[in-house]
Protein backbone atom coordinates (compact mmCIF):
# COMPACT_ATOMS: atom_id res chain seq x y z
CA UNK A 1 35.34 2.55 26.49
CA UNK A 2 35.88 0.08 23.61
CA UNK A 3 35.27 0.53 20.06
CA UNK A 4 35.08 -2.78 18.27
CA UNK A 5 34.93 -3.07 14.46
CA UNK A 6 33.62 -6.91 13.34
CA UNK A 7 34.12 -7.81 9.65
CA UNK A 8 32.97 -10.96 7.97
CA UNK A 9 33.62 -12.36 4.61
CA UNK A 10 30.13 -14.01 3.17
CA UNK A 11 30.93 -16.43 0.31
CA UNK A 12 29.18 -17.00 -2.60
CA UNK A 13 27.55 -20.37 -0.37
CA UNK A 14 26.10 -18.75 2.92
CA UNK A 15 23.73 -17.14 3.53
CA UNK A 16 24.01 -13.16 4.37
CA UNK A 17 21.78 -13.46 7.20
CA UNK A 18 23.49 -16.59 8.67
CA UNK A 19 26.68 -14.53 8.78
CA UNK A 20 24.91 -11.25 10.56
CA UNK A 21 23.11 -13.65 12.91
CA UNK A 22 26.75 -15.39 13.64
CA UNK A 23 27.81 -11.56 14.23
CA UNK A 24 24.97 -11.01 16.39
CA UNK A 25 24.94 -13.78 18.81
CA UNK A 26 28.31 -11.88 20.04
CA UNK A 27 27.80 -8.24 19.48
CA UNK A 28 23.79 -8.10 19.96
CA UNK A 29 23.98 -4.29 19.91
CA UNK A 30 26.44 -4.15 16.95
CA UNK A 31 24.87 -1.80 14.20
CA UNK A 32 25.45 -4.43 10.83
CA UNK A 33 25.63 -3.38 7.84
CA UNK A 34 26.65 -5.18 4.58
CA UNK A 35 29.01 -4.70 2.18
CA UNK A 36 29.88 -6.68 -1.46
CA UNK A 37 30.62 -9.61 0.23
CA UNK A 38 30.98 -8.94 3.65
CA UNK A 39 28.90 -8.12 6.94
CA UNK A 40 30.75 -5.39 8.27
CA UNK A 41 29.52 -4.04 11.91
CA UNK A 42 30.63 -1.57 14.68
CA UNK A 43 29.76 -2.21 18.33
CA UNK A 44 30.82 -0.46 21.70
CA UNK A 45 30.20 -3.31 23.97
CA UNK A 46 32.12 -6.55 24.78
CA UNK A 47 29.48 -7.66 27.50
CA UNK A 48 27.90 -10.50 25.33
CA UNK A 49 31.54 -11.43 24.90
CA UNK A 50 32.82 -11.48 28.19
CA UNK A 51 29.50 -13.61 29.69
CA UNK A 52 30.06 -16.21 26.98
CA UNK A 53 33.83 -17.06 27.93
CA UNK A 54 32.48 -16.76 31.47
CA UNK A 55 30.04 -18.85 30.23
CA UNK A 56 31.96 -21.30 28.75
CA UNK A 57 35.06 -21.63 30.69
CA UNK A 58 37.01 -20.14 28.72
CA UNK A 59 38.31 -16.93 30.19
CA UNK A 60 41.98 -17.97 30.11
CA UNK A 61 41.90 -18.98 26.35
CA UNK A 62 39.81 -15.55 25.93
CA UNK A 63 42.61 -13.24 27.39
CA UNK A 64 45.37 -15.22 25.93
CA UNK A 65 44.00 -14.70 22.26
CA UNK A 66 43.49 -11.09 23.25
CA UNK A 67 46.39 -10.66 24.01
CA UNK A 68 48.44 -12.49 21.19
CA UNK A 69 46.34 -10.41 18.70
CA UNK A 70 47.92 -6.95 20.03
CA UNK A 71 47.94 -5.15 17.18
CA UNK A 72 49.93 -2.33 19.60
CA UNK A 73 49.08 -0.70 23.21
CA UNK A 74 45.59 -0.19 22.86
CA UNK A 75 44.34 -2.50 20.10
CA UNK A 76 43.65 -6.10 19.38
CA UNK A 77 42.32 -8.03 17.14
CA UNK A 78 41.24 -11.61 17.35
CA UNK A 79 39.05 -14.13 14.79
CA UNK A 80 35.98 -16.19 15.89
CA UNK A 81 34.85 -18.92 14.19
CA UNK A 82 31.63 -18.35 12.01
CA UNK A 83 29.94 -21.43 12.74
CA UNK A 84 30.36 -21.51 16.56
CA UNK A 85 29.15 -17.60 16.70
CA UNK A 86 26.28 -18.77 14.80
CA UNK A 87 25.22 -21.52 17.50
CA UNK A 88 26.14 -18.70 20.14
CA UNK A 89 29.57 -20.48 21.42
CA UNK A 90 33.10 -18.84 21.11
CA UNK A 91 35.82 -20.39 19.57
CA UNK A 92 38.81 -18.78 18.62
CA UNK A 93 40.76 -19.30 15.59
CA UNK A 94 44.34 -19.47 15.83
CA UNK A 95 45.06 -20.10 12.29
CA UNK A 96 42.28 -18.68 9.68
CA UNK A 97 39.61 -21.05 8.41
CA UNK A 98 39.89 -21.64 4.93
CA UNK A 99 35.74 -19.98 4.79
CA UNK A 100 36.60 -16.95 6.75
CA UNK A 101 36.66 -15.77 10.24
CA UNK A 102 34.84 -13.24 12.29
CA UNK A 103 37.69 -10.64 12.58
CA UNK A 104 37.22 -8.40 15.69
CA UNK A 105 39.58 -5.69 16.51
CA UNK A 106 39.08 -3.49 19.47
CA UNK A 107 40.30 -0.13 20.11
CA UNK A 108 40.30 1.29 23.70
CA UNK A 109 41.23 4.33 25.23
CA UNK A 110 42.92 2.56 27.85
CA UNK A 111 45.75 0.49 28.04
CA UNK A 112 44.98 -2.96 26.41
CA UNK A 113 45.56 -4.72 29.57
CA UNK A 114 43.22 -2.77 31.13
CA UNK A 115 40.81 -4.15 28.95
CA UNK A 116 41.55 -7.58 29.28
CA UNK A 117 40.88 -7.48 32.93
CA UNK A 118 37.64 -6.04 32.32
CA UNK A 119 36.53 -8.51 29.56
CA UNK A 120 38.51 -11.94 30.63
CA UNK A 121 39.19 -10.92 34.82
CA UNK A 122 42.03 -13.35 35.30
CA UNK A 123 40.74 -16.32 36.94
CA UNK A 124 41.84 -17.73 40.35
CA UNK A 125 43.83 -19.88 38.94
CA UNK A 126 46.05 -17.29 36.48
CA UNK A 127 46.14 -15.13 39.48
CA UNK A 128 47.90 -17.93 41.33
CA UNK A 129 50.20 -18.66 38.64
CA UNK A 130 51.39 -15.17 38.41
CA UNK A 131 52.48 -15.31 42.05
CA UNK A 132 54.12 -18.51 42.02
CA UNK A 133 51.48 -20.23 43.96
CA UNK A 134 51.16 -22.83 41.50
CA UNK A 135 53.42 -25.89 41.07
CA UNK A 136 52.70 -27.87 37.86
CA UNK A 137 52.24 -31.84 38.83
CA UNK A 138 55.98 -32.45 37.03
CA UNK A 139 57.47 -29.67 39.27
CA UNK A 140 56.11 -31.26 42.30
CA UNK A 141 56.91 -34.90 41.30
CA UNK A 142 60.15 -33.83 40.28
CA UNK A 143 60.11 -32.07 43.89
CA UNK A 144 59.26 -35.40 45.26
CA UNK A 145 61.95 -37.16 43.79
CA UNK A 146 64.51 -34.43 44.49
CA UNK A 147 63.71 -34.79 48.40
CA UNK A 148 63.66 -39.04 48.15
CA UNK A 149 67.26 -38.59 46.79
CA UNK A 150 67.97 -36.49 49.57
CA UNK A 151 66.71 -38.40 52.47
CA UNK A 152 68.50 -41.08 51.02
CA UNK A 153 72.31 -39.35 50.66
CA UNK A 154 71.87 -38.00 54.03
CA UNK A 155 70.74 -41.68 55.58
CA UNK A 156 73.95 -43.26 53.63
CA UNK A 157 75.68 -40.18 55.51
CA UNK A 158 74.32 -40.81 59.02
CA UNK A 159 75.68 -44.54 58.17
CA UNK A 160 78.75 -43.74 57.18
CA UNK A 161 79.26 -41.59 60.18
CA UNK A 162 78.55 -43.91 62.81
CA UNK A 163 80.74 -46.59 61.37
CA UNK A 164 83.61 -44.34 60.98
CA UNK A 165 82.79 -43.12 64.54
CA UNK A 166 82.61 -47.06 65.54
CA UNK A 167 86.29 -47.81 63.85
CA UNK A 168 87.74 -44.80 65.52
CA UNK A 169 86.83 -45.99 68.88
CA UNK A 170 88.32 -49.70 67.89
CA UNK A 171 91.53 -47.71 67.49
CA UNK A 172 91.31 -44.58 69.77
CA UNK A 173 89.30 -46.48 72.26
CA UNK A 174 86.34 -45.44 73.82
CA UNK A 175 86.59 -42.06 75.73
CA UNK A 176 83.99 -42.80 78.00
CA UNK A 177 85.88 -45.58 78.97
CA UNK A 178 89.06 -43.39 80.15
């Protein structure tokens, strides 16, 4: 189980509301409450989370920013953007928006990879990646080019050979002549 602690800075030009609904289209069973300047909330589910970066496509991008936001072993904390929570999308913030962030952290019990698996599975595509499956479309051009340059040395060899084999017989004669 997760415990997940949202806080949100409300300046002095939104609107209070606008800032707990931003909260809410994420954490729809969060209990909000506010604070001087802040909507502050506590919610035990990451559901809502994990079906938007389903949702969205974005289940990669969701695990990585999980993951760079380890705070230590069992906690992580990531910021959303205000204004896409508020239009229910995700978007995370890499650097802090100048107006404030949605600032989740998220406590398990478990380990913190754990977790990610459970919010963000790893897709098909991470999974091949981790085994190597993958070959990026440089790797394989450069693997294209690699085996070109190879036919190419060994058909200069082959040629080289038989021309060498050609002058030997000019001076050795031919043995299946003998």
């Amino acid at each position: 189980m997760a415990k997940v602690t949202i806080d949100a800075r409300v300046n002095r030009t939104e609107d209070p509301a606008k800032v707990e609904e931003a909260v809410r289209q994420v954490f729809p069973d969060a209990r909000i409450s506010h604070e001087e300047g802040r909507v502050v909330a506590e919610a035990r589910s990451l559901a809502m989370l994990m079906r938007k970066a389903t949702e969205e496509r974005i289940r990669d991008a969701a695990r990585g920013a999980l993951w760079r936001g380890r705070i230590d072993e069992k906690t992580t904390r990531v910021e959303l953007s205000k204004q896409a929570a508020y239009v229910g999308r995700l978007n995370f913030n890499e650097v802090p928006h100048p107006l404030g962030d949605i600032v989740v952290t998220i406590e398990t019990d478990d380990s913190l990879e754990h977790l990610l698996d459970e919010v963000a599975p790893p897709t098909r595509q991470e999974i091949a990646a981790r085994e190597g499956r993958i070959m990026t479309a440089t790797r394989r051009s450069s693997l294209h080019r690699e085996e070109s340059e190879l036919e190419a040395i060994g058909s200069a060899i082959d040629t080289g050979w038989h021309e060498l084999e050609e002058e030997e017989d000019e001076v050795f004669g031919d043995d299946e002549e003998a």
